[in-house]
Protein backbone atom coordinates (compact mmCIF):
# COMPACT_ATOMS: atom_id res chain seq x y z
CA UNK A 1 22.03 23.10 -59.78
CA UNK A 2 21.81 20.88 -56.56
CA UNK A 3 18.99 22.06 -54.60
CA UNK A 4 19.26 23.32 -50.98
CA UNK A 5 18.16 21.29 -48.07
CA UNK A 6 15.03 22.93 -45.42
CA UNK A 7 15.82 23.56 -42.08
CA UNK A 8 14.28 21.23 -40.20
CA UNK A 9 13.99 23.23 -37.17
CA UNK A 10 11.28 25.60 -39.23
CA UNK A 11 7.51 24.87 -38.99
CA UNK A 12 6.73 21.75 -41.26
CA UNK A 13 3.42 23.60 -42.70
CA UNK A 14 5.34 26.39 -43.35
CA UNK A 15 7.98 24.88 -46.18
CA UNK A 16 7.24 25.68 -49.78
CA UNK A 17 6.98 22.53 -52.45
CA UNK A 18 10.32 22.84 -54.35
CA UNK A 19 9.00 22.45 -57.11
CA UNK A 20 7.06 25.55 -57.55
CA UNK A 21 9.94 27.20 -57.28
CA UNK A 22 12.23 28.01 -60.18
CA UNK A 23 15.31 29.56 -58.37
CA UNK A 24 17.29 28.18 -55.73
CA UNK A 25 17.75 31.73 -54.29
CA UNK A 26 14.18 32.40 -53.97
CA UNK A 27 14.11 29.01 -52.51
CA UNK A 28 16.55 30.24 -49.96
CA UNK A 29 15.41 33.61 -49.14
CA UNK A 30 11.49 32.20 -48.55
CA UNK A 31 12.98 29.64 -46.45
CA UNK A 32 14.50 32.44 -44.12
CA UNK A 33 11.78 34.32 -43.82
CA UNK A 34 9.65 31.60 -42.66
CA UNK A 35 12.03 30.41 -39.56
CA UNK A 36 12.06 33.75 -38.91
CA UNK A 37 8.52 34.39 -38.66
CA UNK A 38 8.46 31.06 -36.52
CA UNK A 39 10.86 32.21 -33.93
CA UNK A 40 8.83 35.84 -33.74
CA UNK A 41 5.72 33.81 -33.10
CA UNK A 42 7.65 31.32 -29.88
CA UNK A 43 6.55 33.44 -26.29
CA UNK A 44 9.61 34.55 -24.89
CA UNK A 45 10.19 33.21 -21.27
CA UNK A 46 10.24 35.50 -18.20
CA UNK A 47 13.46 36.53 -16.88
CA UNK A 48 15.62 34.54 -14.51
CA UNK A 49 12.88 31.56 -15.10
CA UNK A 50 13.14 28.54 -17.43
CA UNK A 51 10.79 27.44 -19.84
CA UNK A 52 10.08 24.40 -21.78
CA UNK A 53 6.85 24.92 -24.06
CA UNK A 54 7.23 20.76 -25.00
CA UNK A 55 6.47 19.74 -21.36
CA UNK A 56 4.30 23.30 -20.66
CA UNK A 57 6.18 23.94 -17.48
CA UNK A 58 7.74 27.00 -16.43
CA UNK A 59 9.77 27.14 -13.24
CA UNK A 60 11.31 30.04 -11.42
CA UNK A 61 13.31 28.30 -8.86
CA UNK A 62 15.26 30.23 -5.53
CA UNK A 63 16.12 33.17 -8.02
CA UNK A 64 15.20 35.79 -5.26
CA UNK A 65 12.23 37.24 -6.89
CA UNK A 66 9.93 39.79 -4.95
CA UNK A 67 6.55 39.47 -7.52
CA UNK A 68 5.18 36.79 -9.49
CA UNK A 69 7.34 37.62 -12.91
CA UNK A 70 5.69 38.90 -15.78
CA UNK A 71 4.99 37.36 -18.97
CA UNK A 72 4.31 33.77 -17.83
CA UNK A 73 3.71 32.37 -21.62
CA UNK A 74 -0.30 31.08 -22.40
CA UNK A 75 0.68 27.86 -22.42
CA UNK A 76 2.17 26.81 -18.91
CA UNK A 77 0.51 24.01 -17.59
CA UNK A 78 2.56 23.41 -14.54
CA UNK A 79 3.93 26.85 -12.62
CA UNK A 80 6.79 26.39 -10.53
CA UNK A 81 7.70 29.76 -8.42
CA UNK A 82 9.13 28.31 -5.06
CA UNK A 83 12.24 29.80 -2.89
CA UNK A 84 11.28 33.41 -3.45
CA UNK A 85 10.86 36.40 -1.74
CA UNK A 86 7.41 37.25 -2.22
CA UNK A 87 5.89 38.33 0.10
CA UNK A 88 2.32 39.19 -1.33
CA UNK A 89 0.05 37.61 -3.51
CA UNK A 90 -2.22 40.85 -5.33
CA UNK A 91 -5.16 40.59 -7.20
CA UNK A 92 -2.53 41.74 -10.49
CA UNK A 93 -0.12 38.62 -10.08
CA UNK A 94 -1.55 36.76 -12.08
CA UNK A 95 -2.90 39.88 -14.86
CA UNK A 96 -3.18 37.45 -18.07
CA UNK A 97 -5.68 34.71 -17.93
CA UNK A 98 -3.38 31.50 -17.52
CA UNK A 99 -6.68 29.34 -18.99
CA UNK A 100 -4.09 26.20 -18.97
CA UNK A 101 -2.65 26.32 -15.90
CA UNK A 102 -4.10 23.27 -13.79
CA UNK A 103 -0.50 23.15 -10.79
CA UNK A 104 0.62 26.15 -9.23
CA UNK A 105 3.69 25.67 -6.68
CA UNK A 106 4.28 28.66 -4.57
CA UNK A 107 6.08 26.95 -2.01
CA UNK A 108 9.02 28.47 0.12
CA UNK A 109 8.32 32.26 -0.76
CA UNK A 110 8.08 33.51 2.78
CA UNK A 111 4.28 34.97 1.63
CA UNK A 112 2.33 36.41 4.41
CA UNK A 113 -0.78 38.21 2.53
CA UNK A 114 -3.17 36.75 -0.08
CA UNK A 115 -5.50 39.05 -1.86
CA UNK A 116 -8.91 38.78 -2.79
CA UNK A 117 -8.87 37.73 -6.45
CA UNK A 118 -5.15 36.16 -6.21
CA UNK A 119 -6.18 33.50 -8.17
CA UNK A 120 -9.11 35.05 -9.98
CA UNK A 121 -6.95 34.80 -13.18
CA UNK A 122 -6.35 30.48 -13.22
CA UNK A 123 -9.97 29.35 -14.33
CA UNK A 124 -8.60 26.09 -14.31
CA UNK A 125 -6.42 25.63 -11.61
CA UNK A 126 -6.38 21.53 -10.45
CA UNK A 127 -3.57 21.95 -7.62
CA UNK A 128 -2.06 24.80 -5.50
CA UNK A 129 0.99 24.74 -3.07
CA UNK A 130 1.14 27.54 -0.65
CA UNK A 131 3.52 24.97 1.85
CA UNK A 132 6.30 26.59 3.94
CA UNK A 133 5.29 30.08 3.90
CA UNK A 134 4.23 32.70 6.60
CA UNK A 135 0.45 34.02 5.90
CA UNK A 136 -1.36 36.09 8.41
CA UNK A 137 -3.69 36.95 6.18
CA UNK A 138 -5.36 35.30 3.70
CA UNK A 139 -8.97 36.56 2.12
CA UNK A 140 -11.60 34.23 1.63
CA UNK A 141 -12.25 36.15 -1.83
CA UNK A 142 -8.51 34.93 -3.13
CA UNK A 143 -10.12 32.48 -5.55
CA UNK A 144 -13.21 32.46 -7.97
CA UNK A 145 -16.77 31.96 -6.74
CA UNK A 146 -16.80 28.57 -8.24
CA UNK A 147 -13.13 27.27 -8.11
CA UNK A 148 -12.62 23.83 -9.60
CA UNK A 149 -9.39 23.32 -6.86
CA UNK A 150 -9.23 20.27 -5.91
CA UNK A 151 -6.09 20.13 -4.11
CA UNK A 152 -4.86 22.91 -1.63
CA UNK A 153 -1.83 22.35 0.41
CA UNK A 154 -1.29 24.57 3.55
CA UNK A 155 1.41 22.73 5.07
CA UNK A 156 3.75 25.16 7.36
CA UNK A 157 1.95 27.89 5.85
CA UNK A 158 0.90 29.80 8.83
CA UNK A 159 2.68 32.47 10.54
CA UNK A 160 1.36 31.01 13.82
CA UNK A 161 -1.46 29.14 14.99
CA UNK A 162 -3.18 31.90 15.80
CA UNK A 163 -4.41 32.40 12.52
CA UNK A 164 -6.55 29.24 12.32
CA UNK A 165 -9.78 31.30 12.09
CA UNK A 166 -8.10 32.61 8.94
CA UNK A 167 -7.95 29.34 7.29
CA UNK A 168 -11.10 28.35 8.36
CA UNK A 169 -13.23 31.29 7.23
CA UNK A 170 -11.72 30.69 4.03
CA UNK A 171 -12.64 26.97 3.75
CA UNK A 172 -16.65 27.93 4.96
CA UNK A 173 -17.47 30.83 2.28
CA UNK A 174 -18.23 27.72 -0.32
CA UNK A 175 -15.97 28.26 -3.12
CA UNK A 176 -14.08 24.44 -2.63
CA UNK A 177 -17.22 22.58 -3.80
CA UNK A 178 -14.29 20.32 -5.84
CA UNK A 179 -11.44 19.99 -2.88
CA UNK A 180 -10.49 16.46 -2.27
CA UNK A 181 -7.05 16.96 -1.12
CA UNK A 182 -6.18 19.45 1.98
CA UNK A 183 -3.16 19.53 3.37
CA UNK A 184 -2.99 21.46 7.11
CA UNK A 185 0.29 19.84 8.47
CA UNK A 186 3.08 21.30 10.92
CA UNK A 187 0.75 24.53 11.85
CA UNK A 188 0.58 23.80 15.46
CA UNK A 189 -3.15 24.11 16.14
CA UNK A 190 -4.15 23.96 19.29
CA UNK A 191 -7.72 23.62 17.72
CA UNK A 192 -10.14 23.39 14.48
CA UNK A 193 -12.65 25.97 14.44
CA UNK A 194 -16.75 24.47 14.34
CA UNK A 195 -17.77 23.18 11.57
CA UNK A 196 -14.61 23.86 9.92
CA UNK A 197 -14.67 21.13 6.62
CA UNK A 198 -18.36 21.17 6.69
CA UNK A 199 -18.40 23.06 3.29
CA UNK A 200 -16.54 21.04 1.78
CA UNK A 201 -18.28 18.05 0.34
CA UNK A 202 -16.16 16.26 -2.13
CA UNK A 203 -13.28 16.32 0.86
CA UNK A 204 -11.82 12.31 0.48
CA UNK A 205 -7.55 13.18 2.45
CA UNK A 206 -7.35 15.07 5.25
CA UNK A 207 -3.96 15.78 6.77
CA UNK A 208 -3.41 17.36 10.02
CA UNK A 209 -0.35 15.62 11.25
CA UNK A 210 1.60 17.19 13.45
CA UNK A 211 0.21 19.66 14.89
CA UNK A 212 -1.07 20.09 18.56
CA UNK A 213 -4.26 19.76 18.93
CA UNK A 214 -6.00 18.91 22.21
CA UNK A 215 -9.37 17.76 21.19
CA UNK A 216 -11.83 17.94 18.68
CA UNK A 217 -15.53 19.16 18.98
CA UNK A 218 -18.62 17.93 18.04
CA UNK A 219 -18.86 19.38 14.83
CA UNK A 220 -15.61 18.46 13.33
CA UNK A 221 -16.43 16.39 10.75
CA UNK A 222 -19.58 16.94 9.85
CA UNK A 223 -21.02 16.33 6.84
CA UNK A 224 -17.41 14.21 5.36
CA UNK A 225 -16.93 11.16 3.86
CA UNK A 226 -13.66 11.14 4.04
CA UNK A 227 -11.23 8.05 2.71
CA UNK A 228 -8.24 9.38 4.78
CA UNK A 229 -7.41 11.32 7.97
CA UNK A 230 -3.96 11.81 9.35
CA UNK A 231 -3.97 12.59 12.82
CA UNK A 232 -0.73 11.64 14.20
CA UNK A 233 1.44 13.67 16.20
CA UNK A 234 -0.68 15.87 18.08
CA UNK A 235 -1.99 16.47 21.71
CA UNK A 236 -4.82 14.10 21.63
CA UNK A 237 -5.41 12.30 25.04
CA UNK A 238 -8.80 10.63 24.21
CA UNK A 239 -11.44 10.91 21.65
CA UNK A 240 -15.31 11.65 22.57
CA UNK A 241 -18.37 9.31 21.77
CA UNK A 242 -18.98 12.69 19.46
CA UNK A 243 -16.15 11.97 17.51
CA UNK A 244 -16.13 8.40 17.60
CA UNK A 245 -19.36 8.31 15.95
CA UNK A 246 -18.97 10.85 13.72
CA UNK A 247 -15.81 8.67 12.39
CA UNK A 248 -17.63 5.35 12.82
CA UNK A 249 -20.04 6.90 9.67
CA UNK A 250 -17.39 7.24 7.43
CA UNK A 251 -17.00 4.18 5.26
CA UNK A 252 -13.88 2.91 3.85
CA UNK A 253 -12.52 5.51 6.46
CA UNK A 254 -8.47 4.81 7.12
CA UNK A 255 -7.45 7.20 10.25
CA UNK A 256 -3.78 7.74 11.38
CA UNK A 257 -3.57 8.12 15.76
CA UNK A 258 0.24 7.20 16.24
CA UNK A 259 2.68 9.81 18.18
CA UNK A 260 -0.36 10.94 20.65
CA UNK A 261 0.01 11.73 24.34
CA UNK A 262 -2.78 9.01 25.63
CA UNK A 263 -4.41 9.44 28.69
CA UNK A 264 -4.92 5.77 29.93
CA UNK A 265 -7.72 6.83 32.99
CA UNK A 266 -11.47 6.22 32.95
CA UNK A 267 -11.96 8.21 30.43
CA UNK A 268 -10.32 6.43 27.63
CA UNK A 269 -13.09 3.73 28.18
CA UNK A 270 -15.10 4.27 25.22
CA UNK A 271 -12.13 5.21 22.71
CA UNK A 272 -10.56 1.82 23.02
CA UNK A 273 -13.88 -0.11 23.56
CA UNK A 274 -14.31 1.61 19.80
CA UNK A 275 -10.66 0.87 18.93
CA UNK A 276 -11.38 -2.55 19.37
CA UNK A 277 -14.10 -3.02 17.56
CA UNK A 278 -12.76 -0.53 14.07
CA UNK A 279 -10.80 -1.85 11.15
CA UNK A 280 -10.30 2.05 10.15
CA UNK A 281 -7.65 2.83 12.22
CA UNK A 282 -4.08 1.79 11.08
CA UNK A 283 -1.28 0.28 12.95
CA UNK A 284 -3.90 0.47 15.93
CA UNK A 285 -1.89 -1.68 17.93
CA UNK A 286 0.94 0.89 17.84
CA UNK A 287 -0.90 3.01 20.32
CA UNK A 288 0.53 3.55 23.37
CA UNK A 289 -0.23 5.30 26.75
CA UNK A 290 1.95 8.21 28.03
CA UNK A 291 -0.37 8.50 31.27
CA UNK A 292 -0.40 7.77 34.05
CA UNK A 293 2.91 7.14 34.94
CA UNK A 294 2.03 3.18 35.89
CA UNK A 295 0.42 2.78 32.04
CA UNK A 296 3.51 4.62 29.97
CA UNK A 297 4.16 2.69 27.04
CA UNK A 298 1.77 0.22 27.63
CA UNK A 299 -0.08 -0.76 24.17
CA UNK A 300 -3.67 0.60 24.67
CA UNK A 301 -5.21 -2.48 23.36
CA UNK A 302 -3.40 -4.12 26.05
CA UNK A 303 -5.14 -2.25 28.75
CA UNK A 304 -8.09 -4.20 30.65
CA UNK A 305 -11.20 -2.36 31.93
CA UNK A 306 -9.92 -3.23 35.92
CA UNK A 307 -6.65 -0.69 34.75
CA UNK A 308 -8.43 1.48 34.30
CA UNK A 309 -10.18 2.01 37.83
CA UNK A 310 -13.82 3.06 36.53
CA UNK A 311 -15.78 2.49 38.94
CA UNK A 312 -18.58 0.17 38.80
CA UNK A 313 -22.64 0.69 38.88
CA UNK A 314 -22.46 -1.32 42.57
CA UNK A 315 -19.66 0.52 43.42
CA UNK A 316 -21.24 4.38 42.70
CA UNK A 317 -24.24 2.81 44.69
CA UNK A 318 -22.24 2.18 47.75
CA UNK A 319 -20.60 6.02 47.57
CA UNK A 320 -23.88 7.14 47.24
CA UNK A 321 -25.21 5.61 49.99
CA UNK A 322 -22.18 6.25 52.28
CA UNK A 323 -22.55 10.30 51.23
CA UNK A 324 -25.99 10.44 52.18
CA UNK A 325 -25.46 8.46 55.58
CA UNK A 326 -22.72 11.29 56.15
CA UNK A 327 -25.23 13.69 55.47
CA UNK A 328 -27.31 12.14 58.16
CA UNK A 329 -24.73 12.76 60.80
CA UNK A 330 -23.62 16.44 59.76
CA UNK A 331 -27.59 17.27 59.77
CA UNK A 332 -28.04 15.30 63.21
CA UNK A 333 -24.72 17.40 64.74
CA UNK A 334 -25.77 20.36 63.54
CA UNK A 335 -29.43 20.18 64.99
CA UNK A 336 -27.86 18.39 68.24
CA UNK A 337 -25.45 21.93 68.60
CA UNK A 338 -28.89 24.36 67.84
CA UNK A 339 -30.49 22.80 70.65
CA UNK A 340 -27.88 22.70 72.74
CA UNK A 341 -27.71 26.65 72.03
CA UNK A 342 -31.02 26.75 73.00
CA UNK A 343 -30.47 25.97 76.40
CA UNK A 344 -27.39 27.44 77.37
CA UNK A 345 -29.88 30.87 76.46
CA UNK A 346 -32.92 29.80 77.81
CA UNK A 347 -33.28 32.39 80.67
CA UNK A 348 -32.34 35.28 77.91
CA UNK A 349 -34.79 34.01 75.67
CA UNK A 350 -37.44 33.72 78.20
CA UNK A 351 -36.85 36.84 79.25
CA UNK A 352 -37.19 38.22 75.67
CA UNK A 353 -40.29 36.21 74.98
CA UNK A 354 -41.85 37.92 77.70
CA UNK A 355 -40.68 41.44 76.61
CA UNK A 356 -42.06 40.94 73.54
CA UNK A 357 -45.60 39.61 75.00
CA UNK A 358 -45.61 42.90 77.00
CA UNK A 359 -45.07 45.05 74.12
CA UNK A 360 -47.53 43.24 71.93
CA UNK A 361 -50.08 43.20 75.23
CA UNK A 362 -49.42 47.07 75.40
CA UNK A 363 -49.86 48.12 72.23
CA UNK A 364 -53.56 45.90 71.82
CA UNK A 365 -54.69 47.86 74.23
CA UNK A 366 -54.05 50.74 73.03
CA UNK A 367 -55.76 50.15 69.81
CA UNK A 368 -58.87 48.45 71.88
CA UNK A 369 -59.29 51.91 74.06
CA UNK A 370 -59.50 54.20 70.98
CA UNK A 371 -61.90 51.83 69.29
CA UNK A 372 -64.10 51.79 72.21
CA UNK A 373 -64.07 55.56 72.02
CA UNK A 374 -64.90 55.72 68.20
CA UNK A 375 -67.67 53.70 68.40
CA UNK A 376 -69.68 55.07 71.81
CA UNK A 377 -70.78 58.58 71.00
CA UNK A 378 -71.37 59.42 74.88
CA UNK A 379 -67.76 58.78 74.95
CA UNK A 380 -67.04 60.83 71.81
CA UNK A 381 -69.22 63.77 72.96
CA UNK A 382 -66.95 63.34 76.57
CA UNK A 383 -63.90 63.54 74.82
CA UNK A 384 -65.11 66.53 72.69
CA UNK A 385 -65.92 68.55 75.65
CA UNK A 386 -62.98 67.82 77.85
């Protein structure tokens, strides 16, 4: 009897050898059982979400879910749950320990709340996208104490810029000791809390691109070494010697400054005096001024120091010296009008002068006739009897 063929869809190590087996029936029947024990064992893929276990990506794509679905199988690498409805990330959404998982893309879901322990659950998570969402309130407990993150991106994540303190309490607890990547685009800042990315040390790309910021503050970049920093499209008029130095550290430091409102005045001095003299900053002549009026859309690098209308070390000498010649003549007026008060009241303050001499006068000799009587007894004894 012709032998049956083996499915070749069942588990290689599960086949039997042929020829231990006598019958062609039990051949059959052991076959069965062991594709069906195979298709028992495959983890069944959560609803309205597609899985491929050859790739180890699961993606739940703009199918209106509310939660994180249950039963995301063990071995998802890459977790794609982006144009949802979910509007809170709990310390249960992620219940079973994804150990594999190293990109989570929650993208698009319109979240506004992160838990603490959110992410407890992802040991190993590499990269997270929380872009294009709404949070108000995100706890700086959401991940593990020692995360190995090393990319977060917070892109159009904020409900408003208001909530900047949010995202920077959460970056200053400690737990990104691995972030190189963060993302903080399109949040409209106005401004970056102190010491903001000081705790994070392995930080290499920075990206604050449009936004609005207005200036930065001492303590901005502290204790970086960053590789990249996208600036572009914000508020910035100038940048301080601070901020210059703290930049001029960096090595191998690339820096992105286009689409900024420059304020081409005095004190824009030292920022192009530094812009000349830095390879770091890209497509540096690209920068233009928006003000004054005179200057708009002149290249900065362009722009002489006599356009600028600082005045010069002679120059401040001369203003000083004409202020304190002014001086002169408003002291010299005002004295010249006291004495001229003087006289018009001459008589009246003779005539008070004397009033007060008479008074004084008066009131010695009072104190002169008792002590003349306190110290002569006769006179004592005189006053006694009378």
């Amino acid at each position: 009897m012709k032998m049956l063929e083996l499915d070749p869809r069942c588990p290689s190590g599960s086949r039997p050898d042929p020829k231990q087996l006598s019958s062609p029936v039990w051949l059959l029947l052991f076959h069965l059982l062991n594709c069906a024990l195979g298709a028992e064992q495959r983890e069944p893929c959560p609803p309205r979400c597609e899985c491929s276990e050859a790739v180890r990506t699961v993606k739940c794509v703009g199918k209106d879910l509310t939660a994180v679905p249950r039963g995301i199988p063990p071995y998802v690498k890459n977790l794609f749950i982006t144009g949802n409805d979910i509007a809170w990330l709990r310390s249960d959404s992620f219940p079973r320990s994804l150990e594999q998982l190293t990109t989570l893309n929650l993208s698009g879901n319109k979240i506004e709340v992160v838990d603490a322990q959110a992410f407890a659950g992802l040991p190993n998570l590499r990269q997270l996208d929380l872009s294009h969402n709404r949070i108000l309130r995100f706890s700086p407990e959401a991940f593990s104490a020692k995360s190995p993150l090393q990319e977060l991106n917070l892109s159009k994540a904020l409900l408003n810029r208001s909530y900047v303190e949010e995202i920077g309490e959460l970056l200053q607890n400690g737990t990104f000791q691995n972030l190189s990547k963060l993302e903080l685009a399109y949040n409209n800042f106005l401004f970056l809390p102190y010491n903001m990315f000081s705790a994070l040390p392995s930080l290499r790309h920075l990206d604050l691109k449009n936004n609005s910021i207005v200036g930065l503050s001492e303590g901005t970049f502290n204790n970086l070494r960053l590789e990249t920093l996208d600036l572009s499209g914000n508020a910035l008029k100038d940048l301080k010697n601070a901020t210059l130095s703290q930049l001029g550290a960096q090595e191998n430091l690339k820096i992105a400054l286009d689409s900024n409102p420059w304020l081409c005045d005095c004190g824009i001095e030292d920022f192009l005096i530094w812009l000349r003299s830095t390879d770091a900053v890209e497509k540096k002549e690209e920068l233009l001024c928006v003000f004054p009026e005179k200057m708009r859309n002149r290249p900065i690098l362009q722009v002489t120091s006599s356009e600028l209308e600082c005045p010069s070390p002679d120059s401040m000498q001369g203003v000083l010296q004409t202020s304190y010649v002014f001086l002169g003549i408003v002291l010299a007026l005002i004295g010249v009008i006291f004495l001229l008060v003087l006289y018009l009241n001459r008589k009246g303050i003779k005539r008070w002068i004397y009033n007060i001499r008479d008074a004084c006068r008066d009131h010695m000799e009072g104190y002169h006739y008792r002590y003349e009587i306190n110290t002569d007894p006769r006179l004592t004894n005189l006053s006694s009897n009378s």
